[in-house]
C-alpha atoms as a PDB file:
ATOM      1  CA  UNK A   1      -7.274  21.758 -23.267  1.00  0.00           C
ATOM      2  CA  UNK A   2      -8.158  20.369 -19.970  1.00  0.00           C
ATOM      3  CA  UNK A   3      -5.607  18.735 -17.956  1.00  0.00           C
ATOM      4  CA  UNK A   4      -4.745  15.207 -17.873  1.00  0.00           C
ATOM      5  CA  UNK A   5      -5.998  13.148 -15.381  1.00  0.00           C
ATOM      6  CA  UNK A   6      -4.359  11.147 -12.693  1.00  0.00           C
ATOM      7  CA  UNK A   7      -3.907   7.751 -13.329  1.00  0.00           C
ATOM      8  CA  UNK A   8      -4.592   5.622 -10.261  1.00  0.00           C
ATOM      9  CA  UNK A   9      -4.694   1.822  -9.423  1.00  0.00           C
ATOM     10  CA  UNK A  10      -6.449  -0.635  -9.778  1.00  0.00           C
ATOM     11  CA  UNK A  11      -9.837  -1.119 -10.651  1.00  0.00           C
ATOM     12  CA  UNK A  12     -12.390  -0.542  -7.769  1.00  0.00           C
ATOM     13  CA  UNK A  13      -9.486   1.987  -5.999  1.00  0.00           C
ATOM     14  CA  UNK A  14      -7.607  -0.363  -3.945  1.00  0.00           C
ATOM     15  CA  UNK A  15      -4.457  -2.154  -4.537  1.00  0.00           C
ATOM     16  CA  UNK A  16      -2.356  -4.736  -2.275  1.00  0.00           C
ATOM     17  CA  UNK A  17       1.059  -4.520  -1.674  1.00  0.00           C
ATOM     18  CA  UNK A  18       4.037  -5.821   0.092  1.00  0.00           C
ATOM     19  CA  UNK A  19       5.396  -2.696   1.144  1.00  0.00           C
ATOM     20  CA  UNK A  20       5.010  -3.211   4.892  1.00  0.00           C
ATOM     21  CA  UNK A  21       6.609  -6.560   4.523  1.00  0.00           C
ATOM     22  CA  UNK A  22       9.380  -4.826   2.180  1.00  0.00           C
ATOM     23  CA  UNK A  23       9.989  -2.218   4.583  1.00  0.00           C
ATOM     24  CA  UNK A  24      10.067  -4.397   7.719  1.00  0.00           C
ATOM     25  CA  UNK A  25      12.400  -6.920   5.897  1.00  0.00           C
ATOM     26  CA  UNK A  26      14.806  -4.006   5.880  1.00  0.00           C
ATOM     27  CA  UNK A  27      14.663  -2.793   9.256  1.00  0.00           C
ATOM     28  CA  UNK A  28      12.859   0.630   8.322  1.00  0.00           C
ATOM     29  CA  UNK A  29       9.993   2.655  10.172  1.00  0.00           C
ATOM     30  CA  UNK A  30       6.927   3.946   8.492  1.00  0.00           C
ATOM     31  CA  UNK A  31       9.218   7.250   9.279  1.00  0.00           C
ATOM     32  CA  UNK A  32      12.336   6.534   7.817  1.00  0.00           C
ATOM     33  CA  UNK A  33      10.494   5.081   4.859  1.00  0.00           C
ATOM     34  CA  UNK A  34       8.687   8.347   4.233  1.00  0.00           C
ATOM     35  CA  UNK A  35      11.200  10.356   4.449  1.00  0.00           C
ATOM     36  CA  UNK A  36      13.353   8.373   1.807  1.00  0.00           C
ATOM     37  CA  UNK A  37      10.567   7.937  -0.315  1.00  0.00           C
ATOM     38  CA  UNK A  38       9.693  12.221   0.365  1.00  0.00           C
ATOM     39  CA  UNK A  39       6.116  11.322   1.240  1.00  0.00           C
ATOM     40  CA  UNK A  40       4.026  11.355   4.550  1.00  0.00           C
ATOM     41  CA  UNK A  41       4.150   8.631   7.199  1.00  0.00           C
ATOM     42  CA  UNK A  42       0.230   8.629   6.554  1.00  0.00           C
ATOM     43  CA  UNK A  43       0.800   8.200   2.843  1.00  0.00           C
ATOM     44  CA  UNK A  44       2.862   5.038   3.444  1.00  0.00           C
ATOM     45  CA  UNK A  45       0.264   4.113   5.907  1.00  0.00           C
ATOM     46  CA  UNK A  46      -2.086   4.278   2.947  1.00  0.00           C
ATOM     47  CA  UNK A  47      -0.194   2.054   0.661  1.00  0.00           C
ATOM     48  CA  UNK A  48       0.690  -0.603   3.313  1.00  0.00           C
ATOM     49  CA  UNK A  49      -2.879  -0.707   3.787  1.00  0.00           C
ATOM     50  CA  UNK A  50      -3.950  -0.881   0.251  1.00  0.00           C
ATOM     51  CA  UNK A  51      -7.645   0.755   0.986  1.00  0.00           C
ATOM     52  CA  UNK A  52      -7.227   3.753  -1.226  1.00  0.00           C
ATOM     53  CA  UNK A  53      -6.608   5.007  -4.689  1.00  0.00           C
ATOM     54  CA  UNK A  54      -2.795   6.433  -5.081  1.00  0.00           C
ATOM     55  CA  UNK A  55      -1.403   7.863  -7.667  1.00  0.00           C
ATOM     56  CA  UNK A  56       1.273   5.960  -9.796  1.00  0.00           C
ATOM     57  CA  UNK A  57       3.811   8.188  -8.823  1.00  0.00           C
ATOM     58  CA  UNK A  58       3.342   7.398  -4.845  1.00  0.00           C
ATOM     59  CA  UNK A  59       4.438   4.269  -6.067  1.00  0.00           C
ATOM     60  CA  UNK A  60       7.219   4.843  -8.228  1.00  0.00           C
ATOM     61  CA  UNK A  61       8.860   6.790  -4.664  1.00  0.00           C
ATOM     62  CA  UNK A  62       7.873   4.029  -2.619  1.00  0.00           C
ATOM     63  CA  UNK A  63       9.638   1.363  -5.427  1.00  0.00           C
ATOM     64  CA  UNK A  64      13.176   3.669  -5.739  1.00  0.00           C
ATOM     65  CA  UNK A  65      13.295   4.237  -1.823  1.00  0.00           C
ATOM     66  CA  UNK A  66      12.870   0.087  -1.268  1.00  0.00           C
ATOM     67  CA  UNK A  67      15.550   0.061  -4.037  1.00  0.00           C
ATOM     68  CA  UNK A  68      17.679   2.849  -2.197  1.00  0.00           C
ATOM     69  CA  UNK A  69      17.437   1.108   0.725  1.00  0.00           C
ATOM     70  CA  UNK A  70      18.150  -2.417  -0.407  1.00  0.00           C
ATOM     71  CA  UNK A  71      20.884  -1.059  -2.007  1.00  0.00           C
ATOM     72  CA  UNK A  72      22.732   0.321   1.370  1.00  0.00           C
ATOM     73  CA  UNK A  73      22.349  -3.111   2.408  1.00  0.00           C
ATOM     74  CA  UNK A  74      24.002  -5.141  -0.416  1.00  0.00           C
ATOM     75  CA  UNK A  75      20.306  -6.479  -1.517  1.00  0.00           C
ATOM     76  CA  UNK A  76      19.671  -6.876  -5.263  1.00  0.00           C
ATOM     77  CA  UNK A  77      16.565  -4.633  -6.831  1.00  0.00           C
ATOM     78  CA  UNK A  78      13.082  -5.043  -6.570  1.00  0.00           C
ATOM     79  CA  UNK A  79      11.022  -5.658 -10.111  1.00  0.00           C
ATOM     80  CA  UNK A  80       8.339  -3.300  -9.893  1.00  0.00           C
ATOM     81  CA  UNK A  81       5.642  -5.964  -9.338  1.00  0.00           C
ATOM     82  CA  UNK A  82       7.267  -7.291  -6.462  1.00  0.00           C
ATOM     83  CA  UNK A  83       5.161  -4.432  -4.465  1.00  0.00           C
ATOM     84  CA  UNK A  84       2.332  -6.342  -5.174  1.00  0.00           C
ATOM     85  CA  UNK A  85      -0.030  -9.124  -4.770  1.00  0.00           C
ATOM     86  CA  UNK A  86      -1.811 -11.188  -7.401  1.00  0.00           C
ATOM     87  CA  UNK A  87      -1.527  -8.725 -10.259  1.00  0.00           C
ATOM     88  CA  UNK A  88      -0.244  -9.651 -13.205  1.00  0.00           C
ATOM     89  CA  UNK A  89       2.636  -6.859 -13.750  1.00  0.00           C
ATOM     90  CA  UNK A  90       2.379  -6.605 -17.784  1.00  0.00           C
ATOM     91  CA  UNK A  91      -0.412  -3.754 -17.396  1.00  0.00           C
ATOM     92  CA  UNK A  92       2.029  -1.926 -14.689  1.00  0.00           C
ATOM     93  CA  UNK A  93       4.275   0.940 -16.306  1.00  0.00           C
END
């Protein structure tokens, strides 16, 4: 059986978010967002930038350390599509 492959968004590899603006909103560096999230400065580089294919799970730690952080600071919780721009969130899981 050969193993499953990654599944990455969106059609034609890139995907635009509002991380940077999420992330700024809350007072947070590239840094300390990496380090909640328990990925690489560069890898939330990538997503703020949107010009490469990530998996869904660099996401999903970028989502629950926005919602981590909101948290602290009395904020209500992101929807999952709030990362992004002009997609239609029924296809996002």
């Amino acid at each position: 059986m050969s193993p499953r492959p990654t599944r990455r968004h969106a059609p034609g590899g890139k995907r635009e978010s509002h991380v940077k603006d999420l992330r700024v909103e809350l007072g947070l560096t590239r840094v300390e967002l990496a380090k909640l999230a328990e990925l690489s400065d560069k890898t939330v580089d990538r997503v703020e930038r949107g010009n490469q294919a990530l998996r869904e799970t660099t996401y999903r730690k970028i989502f629950n350390a926005l919602n981590k952080a909101r948290a602290k600071e009395g904020l209500s919780a992101l929807a999952y599509q709030d990362l992004f721009r002009n997609e239609n969130a029924k296809g996002v899981r």
